[in-house]
C-alpha atoms as a PDB file:
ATOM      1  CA  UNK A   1      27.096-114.536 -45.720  1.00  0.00           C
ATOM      2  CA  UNK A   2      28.982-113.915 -42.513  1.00  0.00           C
ATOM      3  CA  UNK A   3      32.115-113.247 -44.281  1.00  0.00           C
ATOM      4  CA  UNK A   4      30.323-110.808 -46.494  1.00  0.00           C
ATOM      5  CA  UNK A   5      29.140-108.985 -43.166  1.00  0.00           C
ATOM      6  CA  UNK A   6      32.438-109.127 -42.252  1.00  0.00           C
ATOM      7  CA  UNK A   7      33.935-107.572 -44.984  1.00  0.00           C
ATOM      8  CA  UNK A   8      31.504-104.926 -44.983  1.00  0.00           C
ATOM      9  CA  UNK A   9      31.884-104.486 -41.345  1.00  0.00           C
ATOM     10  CA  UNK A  10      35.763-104.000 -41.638  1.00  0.00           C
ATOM     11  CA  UNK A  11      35.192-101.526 -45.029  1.00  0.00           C
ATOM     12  CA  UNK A  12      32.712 -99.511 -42.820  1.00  0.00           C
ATOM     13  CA  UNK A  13      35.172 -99.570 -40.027  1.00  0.00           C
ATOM     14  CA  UNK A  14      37.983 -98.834 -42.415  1.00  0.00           C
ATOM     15  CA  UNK A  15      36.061 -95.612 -44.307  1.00  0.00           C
ATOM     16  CA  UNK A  16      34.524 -93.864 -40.424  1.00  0.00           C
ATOM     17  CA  UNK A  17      38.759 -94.117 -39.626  1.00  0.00           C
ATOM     18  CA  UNK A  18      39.885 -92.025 -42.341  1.00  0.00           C
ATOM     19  CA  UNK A  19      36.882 -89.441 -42.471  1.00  0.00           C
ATOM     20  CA  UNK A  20      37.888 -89.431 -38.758  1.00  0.00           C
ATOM     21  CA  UNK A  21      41.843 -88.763 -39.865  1.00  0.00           C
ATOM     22  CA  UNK A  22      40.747 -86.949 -42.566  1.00  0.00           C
ATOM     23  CA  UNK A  23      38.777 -84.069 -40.163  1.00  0.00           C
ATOM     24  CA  UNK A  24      41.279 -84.388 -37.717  1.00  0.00           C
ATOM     25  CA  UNK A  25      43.646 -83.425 -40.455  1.00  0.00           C
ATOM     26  CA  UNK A  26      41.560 -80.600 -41.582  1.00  0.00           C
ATOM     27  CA  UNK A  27      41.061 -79.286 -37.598  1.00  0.00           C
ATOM     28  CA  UNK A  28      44.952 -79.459 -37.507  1.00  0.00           C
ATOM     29  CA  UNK A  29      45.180 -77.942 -40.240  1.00  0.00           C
ATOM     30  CA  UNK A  30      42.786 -74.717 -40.022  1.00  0.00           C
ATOM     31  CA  UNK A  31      44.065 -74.863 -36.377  1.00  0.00           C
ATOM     32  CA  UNK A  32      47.730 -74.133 -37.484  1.00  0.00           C
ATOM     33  CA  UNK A  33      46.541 -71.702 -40.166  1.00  0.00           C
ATOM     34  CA  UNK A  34      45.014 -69.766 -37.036  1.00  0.00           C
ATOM     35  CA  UNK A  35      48.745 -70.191 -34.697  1.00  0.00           C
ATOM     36  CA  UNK A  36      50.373 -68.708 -38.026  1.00  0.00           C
ATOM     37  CA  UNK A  37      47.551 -65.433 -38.521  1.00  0.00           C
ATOM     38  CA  UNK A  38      48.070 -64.879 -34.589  1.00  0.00           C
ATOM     39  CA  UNK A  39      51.814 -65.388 -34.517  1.00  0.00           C
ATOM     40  CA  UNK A  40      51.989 -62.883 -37.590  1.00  0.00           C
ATOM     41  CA  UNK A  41      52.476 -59.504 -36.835  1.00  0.00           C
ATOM     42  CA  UNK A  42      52.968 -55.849 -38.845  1.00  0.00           C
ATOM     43  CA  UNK A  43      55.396 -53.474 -38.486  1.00  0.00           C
ATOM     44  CA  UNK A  44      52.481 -51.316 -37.362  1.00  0.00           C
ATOM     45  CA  UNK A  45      51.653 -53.719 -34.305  1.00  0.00           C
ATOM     46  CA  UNK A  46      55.184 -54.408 -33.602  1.00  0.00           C
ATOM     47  CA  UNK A  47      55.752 -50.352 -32.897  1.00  0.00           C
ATOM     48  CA  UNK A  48      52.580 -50.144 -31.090  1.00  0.00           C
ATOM     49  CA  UNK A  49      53.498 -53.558 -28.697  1.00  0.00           C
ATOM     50  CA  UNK A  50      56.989 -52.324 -28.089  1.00  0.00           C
ATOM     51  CA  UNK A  51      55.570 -48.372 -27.103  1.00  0.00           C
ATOM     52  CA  UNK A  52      52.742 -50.498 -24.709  1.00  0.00           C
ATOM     53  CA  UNK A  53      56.159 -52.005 -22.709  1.00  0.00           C
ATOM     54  CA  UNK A  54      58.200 -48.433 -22.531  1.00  0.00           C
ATOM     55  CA  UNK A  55      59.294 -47.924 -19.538  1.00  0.00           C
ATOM     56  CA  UNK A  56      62.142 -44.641 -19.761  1.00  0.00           C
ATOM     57  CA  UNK A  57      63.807 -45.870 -16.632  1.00  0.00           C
ATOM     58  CA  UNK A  58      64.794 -49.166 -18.220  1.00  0.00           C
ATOM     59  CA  UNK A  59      67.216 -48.804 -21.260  1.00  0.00           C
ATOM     60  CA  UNK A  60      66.166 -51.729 -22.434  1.00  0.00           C
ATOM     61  CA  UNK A  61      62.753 -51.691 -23.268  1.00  0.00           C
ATOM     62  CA  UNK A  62      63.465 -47.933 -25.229  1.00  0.00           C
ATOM     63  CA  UNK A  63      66.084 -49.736 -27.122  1.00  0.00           C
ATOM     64  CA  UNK A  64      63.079 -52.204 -28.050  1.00  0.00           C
ATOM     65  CA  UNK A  65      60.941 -49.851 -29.370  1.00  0.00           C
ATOM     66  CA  UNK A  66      64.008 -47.433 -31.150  1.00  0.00           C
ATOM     67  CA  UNK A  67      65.472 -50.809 -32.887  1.00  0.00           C
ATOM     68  CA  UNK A  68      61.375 -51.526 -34.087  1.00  0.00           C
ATOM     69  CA  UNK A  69      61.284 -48.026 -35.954  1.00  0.00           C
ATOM     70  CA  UNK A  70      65.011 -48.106 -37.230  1.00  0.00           C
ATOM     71  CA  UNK A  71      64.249 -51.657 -38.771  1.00  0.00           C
ATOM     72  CA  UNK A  72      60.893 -50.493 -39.670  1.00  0.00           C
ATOM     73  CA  UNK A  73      60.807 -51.643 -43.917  1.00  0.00           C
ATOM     74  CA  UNK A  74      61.281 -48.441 -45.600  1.00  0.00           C
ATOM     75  CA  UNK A  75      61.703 -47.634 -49.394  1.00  0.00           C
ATOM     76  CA  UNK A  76      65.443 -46.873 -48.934  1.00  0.00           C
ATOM     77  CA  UNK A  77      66.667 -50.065 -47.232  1.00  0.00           C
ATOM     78  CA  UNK A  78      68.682 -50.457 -44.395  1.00  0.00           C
ATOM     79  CA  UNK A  79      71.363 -48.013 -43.199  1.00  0.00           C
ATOM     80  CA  UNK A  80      75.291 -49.561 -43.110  1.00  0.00           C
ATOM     81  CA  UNK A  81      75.699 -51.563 -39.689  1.00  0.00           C
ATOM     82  CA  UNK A  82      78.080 -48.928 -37.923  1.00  0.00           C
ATOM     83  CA  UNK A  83      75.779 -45.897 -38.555  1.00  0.00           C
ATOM     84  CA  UNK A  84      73.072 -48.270 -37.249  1.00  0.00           C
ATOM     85  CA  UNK A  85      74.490 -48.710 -34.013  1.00  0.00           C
ATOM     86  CA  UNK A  86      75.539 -44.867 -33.598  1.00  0.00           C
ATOM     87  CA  UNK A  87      72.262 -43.713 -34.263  1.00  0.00           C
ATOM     88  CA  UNK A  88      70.046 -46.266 -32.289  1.00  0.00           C
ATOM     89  CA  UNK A  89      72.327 -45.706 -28.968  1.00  0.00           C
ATOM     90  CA  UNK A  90      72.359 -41.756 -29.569  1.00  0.00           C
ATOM     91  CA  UNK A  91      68.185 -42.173 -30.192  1.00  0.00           C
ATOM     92  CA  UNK A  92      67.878 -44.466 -27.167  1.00  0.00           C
ATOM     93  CA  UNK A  93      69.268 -41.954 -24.882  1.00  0.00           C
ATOM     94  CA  UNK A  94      67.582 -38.872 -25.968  1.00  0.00           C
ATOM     95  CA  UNK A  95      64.357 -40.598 -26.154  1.00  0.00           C
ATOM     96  CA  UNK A  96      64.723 -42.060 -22.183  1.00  0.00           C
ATOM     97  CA  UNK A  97      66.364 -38.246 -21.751  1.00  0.00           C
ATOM     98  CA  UNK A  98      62.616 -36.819 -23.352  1.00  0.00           C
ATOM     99  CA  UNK A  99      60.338 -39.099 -20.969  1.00  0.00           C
ATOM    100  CA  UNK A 100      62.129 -38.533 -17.677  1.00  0.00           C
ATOM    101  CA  UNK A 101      61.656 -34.973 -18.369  1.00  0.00           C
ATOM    102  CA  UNK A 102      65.436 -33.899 -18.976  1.00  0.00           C
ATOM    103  CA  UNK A 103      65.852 -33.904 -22.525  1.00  0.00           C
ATOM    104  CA  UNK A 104      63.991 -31.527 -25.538  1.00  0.00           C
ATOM    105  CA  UNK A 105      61.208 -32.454 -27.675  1.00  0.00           C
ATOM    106  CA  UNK A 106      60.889 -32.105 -31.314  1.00  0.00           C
ATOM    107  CA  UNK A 107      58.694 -29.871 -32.939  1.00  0.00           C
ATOM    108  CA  UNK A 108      57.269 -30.662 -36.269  1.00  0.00           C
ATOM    109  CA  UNK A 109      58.855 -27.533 -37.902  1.00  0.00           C
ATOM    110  CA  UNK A 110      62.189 -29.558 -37.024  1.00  0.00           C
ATOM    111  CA  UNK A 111      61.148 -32.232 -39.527  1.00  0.00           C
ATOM    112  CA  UNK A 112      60.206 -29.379 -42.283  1.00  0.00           C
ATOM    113  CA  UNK A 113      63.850 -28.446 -41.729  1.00  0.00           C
ATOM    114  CA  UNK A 114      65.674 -31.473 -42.055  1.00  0.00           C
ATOM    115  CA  UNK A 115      63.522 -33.413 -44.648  1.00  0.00           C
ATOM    116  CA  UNK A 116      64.050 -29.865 -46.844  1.00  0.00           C
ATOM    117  CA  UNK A 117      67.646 -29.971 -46.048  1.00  0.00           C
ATOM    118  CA  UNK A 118      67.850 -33.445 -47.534  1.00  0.00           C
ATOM    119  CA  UNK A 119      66.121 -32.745 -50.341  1.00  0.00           C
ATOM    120  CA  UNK A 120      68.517 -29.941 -51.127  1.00  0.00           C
ATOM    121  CA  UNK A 121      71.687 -32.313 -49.864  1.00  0.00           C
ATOM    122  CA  UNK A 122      70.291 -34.670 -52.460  1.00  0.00           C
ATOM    123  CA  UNK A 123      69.703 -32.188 -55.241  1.00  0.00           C
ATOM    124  CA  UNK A 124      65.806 -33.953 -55.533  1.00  0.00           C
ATOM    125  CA  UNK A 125      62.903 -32.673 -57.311  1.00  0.00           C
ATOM    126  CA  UNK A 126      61.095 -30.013 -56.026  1.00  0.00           C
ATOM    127  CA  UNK A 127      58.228 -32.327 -54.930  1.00  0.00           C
ATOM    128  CA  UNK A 128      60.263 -33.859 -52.276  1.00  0.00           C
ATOM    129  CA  UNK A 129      59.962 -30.991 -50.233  1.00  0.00           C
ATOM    130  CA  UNK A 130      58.044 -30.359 -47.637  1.00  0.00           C
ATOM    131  CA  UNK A 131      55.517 -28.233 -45.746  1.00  0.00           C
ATOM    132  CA  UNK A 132      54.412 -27.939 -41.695  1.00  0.00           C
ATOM    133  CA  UNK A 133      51.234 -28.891 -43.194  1.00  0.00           C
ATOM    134  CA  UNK A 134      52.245 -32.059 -44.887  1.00  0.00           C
ATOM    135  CA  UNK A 135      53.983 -32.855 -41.844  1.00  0.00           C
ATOM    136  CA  UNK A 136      50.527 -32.241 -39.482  1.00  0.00           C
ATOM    137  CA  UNK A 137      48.683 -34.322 -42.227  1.00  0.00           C
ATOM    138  CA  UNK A 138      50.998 -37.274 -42.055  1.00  0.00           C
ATOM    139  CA  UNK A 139      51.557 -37.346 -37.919  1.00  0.00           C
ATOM    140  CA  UNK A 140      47.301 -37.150 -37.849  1.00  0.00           C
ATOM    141  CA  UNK A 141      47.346 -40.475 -39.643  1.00  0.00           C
ATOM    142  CA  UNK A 142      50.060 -42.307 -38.055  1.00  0.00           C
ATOM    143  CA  UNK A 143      48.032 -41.123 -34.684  1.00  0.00           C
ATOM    144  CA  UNK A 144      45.040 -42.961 -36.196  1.00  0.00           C
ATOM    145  CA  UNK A 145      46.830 -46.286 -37.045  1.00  0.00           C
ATOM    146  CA  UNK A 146      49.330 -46.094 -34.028  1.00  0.00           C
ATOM    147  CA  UNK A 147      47.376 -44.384 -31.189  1.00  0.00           C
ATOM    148  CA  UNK A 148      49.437 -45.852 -28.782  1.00  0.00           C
ATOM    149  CA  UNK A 149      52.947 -45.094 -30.060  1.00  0.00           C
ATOM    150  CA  UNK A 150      52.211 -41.568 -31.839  1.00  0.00           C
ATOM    151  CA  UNK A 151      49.508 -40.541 -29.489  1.00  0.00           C
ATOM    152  CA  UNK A 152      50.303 -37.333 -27.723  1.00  0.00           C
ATOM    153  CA  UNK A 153      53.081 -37.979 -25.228  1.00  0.00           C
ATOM    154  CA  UNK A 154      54.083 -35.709 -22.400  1.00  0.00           C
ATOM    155  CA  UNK A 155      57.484 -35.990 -20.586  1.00  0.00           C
ATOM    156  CA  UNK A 156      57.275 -36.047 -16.236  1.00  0.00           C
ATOM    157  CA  UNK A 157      58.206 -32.222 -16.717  1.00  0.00           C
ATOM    158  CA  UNK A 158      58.872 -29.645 -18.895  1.00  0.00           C
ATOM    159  CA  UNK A 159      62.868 -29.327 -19.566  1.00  0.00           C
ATOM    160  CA  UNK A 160      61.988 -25.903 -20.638  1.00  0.00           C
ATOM    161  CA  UNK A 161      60.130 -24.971 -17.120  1.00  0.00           C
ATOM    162  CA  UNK A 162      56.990 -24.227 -18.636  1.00  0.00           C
ATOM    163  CA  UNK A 163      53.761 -26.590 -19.664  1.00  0.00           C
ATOM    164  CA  UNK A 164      54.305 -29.496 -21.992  1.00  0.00           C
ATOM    165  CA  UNK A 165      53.651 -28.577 -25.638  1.00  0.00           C
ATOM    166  CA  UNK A 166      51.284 -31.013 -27.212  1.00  0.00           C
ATOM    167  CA  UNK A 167      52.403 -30.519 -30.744  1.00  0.00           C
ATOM    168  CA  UNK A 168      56.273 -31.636 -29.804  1.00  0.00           C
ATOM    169  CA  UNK A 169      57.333 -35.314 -30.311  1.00  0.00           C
ATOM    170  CA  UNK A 170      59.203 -37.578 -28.698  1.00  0.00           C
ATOM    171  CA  UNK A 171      62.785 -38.310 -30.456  1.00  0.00           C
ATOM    172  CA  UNK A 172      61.314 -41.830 -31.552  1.00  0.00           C
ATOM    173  CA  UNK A 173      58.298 -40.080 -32.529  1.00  0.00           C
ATOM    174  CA  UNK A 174      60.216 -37.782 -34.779  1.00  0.00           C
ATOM    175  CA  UNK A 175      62.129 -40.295 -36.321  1.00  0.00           C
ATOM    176  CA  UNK A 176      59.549 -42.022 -37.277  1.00  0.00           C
ATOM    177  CA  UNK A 177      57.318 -39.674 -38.676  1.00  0.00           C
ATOM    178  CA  UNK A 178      60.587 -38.384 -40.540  1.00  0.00           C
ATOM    179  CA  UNK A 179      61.391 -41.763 -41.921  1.00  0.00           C
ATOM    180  CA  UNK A 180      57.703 -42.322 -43.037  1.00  0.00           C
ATOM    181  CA  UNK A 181      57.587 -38.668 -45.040  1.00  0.00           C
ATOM    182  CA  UNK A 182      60.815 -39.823 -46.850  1.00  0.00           C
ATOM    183  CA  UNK A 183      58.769 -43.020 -47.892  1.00  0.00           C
ATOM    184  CA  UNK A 184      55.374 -40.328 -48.939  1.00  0.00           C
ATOM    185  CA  UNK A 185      58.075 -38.826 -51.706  1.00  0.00           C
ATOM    186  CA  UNK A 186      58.797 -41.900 -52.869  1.00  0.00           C
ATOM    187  CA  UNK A 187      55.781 -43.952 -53.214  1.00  0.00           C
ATOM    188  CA  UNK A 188      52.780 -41.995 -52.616  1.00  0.00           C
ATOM    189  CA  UNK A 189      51.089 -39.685 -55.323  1.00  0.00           C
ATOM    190  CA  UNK A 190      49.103 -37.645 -52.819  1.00  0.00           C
ATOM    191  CA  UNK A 191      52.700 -36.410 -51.363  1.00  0.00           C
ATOM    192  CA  UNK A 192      54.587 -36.301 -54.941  1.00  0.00           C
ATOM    193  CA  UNK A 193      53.286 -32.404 -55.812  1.00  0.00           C
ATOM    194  CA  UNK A 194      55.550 -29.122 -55.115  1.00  0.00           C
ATOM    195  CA  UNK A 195      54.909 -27.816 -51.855  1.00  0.00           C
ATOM    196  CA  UNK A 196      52.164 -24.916 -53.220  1.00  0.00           C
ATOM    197  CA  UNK A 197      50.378 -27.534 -55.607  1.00  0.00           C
ATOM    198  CA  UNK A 198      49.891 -29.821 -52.552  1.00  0.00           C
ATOM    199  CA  UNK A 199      48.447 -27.197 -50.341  1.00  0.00           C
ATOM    200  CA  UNK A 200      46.260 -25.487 -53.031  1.00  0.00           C
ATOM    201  CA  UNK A 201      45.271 -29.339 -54.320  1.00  0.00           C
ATOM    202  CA  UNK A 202      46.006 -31.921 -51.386  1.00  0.00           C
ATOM    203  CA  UNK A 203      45.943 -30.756 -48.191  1.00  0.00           C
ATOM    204  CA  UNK A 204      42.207 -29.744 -47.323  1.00  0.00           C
ATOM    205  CA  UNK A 205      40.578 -32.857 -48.752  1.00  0.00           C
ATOM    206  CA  UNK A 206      43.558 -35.395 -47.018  1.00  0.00           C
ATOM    207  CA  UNK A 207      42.698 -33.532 -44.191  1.00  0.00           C
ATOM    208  CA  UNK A 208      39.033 -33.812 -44.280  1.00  0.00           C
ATOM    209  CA  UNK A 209      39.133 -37.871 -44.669  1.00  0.00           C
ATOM    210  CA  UNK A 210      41.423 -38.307 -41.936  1.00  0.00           C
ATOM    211  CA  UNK A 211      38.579 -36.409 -39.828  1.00  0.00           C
ATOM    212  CA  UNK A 212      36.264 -38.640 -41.389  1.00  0.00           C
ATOM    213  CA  UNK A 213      38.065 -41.820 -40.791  1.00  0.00           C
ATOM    214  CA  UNK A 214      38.359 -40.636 -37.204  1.00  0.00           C
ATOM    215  CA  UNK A 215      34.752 -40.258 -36.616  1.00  0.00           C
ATOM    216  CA  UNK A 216      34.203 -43.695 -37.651  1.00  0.00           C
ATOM    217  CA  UNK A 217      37.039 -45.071 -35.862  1.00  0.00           C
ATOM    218  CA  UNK A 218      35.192 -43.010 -32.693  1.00  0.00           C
ATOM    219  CA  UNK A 219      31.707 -44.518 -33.215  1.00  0.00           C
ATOM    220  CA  UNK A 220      33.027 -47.851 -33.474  1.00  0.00           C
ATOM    221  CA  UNK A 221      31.580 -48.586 -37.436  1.00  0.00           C
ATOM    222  CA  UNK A 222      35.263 -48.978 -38.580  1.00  0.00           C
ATOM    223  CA  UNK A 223      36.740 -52.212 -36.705  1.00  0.00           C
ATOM    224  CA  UNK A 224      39.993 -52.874 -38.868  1.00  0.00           C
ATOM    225  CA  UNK A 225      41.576 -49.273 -39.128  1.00  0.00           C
ATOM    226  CA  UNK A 226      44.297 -47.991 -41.906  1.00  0.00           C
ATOM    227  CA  UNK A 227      44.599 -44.592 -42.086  1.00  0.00           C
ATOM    228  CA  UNK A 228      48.018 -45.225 -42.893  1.00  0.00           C
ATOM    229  CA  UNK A 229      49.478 -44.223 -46.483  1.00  0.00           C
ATOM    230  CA  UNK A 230      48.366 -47.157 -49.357  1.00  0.00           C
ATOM    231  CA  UNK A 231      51.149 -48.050 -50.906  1.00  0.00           C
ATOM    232  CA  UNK A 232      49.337 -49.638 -53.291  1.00  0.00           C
ATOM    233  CA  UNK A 233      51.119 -48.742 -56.624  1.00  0.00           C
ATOM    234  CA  UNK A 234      54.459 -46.905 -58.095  1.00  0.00           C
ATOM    235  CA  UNK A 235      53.766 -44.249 -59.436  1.00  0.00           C
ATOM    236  CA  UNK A 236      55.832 -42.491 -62.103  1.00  0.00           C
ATOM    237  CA  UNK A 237      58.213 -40.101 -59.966  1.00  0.00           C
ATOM    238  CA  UNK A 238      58.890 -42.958 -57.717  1.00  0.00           C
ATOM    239  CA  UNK A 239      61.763 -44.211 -60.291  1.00  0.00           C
ATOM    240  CA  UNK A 240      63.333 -40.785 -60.971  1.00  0.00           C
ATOM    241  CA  UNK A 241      63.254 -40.001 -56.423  1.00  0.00           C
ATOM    242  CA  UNK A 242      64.639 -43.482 -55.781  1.00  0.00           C
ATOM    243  CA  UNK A 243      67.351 -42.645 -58.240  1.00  0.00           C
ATOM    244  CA  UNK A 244      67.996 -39.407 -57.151  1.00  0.00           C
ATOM    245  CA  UNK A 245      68.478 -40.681 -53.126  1.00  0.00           C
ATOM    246  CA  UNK A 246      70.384 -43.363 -54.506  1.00  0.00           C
ATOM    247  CA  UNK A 247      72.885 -41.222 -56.043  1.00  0.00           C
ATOM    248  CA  UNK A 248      72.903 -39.226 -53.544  1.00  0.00           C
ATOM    249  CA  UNK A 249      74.007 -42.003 -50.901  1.00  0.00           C
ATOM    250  CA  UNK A 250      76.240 -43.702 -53.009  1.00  0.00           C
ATOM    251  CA  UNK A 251      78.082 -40.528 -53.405  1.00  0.00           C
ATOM    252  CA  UNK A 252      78.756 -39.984 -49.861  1.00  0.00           C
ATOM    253  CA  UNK A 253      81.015 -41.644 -47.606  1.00  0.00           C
ATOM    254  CA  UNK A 254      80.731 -42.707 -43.832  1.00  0.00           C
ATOM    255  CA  UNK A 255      82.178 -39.981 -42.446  1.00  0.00           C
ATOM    256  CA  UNK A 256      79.658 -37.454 -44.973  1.00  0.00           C
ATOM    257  CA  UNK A 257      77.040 -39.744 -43.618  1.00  0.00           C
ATOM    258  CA  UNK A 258      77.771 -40.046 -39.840  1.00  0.00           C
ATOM    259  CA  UNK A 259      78.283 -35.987 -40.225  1.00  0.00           C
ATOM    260  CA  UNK A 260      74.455 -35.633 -41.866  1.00  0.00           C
ATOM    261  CA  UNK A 261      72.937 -37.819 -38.749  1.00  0.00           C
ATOM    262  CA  UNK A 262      75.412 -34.905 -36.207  1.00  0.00           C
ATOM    263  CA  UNK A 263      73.141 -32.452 -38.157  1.00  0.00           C
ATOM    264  CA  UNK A 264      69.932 -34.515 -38.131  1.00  0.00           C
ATOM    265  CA  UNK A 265      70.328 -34.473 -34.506  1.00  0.00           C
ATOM    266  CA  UNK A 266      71.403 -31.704 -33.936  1.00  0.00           C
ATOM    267  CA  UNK A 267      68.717 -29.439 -35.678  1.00  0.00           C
ATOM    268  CA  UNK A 268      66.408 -31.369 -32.934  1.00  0.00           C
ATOM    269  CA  UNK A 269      68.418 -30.300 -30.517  1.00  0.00           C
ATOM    270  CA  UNK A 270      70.086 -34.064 -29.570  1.00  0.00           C
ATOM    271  CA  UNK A 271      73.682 -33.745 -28.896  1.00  0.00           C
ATOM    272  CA  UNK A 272      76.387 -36.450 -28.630  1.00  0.00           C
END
């Protein structure tokens, strides 16, 4: 009989240790599927971390937040490692050059110009144009889902002598929000439509949700925004665009390439 008891006894013993293992196994378990979900972060929250530390008097943390937006995953892959470097450094310093007040801004007609100029370098459907509207439209929700980073932004002073423009951008700004229309033309359908068609069509009732979305950002009933584009699907153009800008950059070499960023920059006023 005793043995019997003591059998049981050492089974009972036996089963509380591996329930106990077994839920310790399960805390560790959810408790490193929490580390991973908090050490995991977007693009989106790597941009807006990176424009919470920018400080334009230290090179460094600029450089940060530039080499966030150039990496940025975009729908035309990386740029070659030496244009890269060039156009990171040249960004760096106009960005620092914007904040301390000695450097232009960049007005959103400026993107118009040069997303329209590559469209026309590129030979690329008429959809891929653009329009100061689609522009407006596109930096409203990247201010909704990056409030920090695309938020309005003034420089100490004016390099122009006058009072800061609200509607300029910051070089990293502008490069993003350039960067981000390129990627509308080739995966969205709300941005695939020739420039009239999307204003007659598009751009009042885009509009009128981002105002939407704002308001219930504002009255706190949406906790998790993304106003950002949903790139949910490819849609039919996306093919014959991708082709088209692949052509288009296989076609040119460095120094064709290197000379395009001179007039990127240049049309925003950056120099060398």
């Amino acid at each position: 009989m005793k043995i019997n008891r003591l059998i049981i006894s050492l089974a009972a013993i036996m089963l509380c240790a591996f329930a106990v293992t077994l839920k310790g196994n399960q805390v560790v378990a959810r408790d490193q599927t929490v580390a991973r979900s908090q050490l995991y972060k977007t693009p989106w929250q790597k941009i807006e971390e990176r424009a919470k530390l920018e400080n334009p008097s230290d090179g460094n943390s600029v450089r940060a937040l530039v080499d966030e937006i150039i990496n940025f995953p975009h729908s035309f892959g990386e740029i070659p490692p030496v244009m890269d470097t060039i156009v990171k450094e040249r960004l760096t310093q106009a960005e620092m050059k914007y904040k301390l007040g000695l450097g232009p801004g960049v007005q959103e007609n400026d993107i118009v110009h040069i997303a329209n100029t590559l469209a026309d370098r590129f030979q690329l459907p008429d959809y891929a144009r653009t329009t100061l509207h689609q522009v407006e439209v596109l930096r409203f929700s990247y201010e909704l889902s990056c409030p920090v980073f695309m938020g309005v932004q003034s420089p100490k002073q004016d390099s122009e002598g006058s009072a800061s423009n609200p509607t300029k951008l910051s070089p990293a700004q502008a490069t993003y929000l350039l960067l981000g229309l390129v990627d509308a033309k080739v995966w969205s359908p709300d941005y695939q439509l020739p420039p009239d068609e999307w204003e007659k069509t598009r751009y009042g009732p885009m509009t009128e949700k981002l105002v939407k979305y704002k308001e219930f950002k504002e009255s706190g009933q949406q906790s998790n925004p993304q106003a950002r584009l949903a790139l949910m699907q490819e849609p039919a153009k996306t093919s014959d665009i991708r082709t088209a800008i692949s052509r288009g950059i296989s076609e040119m070499s460095l120094t064709d390439g290197l000379d395009l960023v001179d007039q990127a920059f240049a049309a925003v006023g950056i120099g060398k």
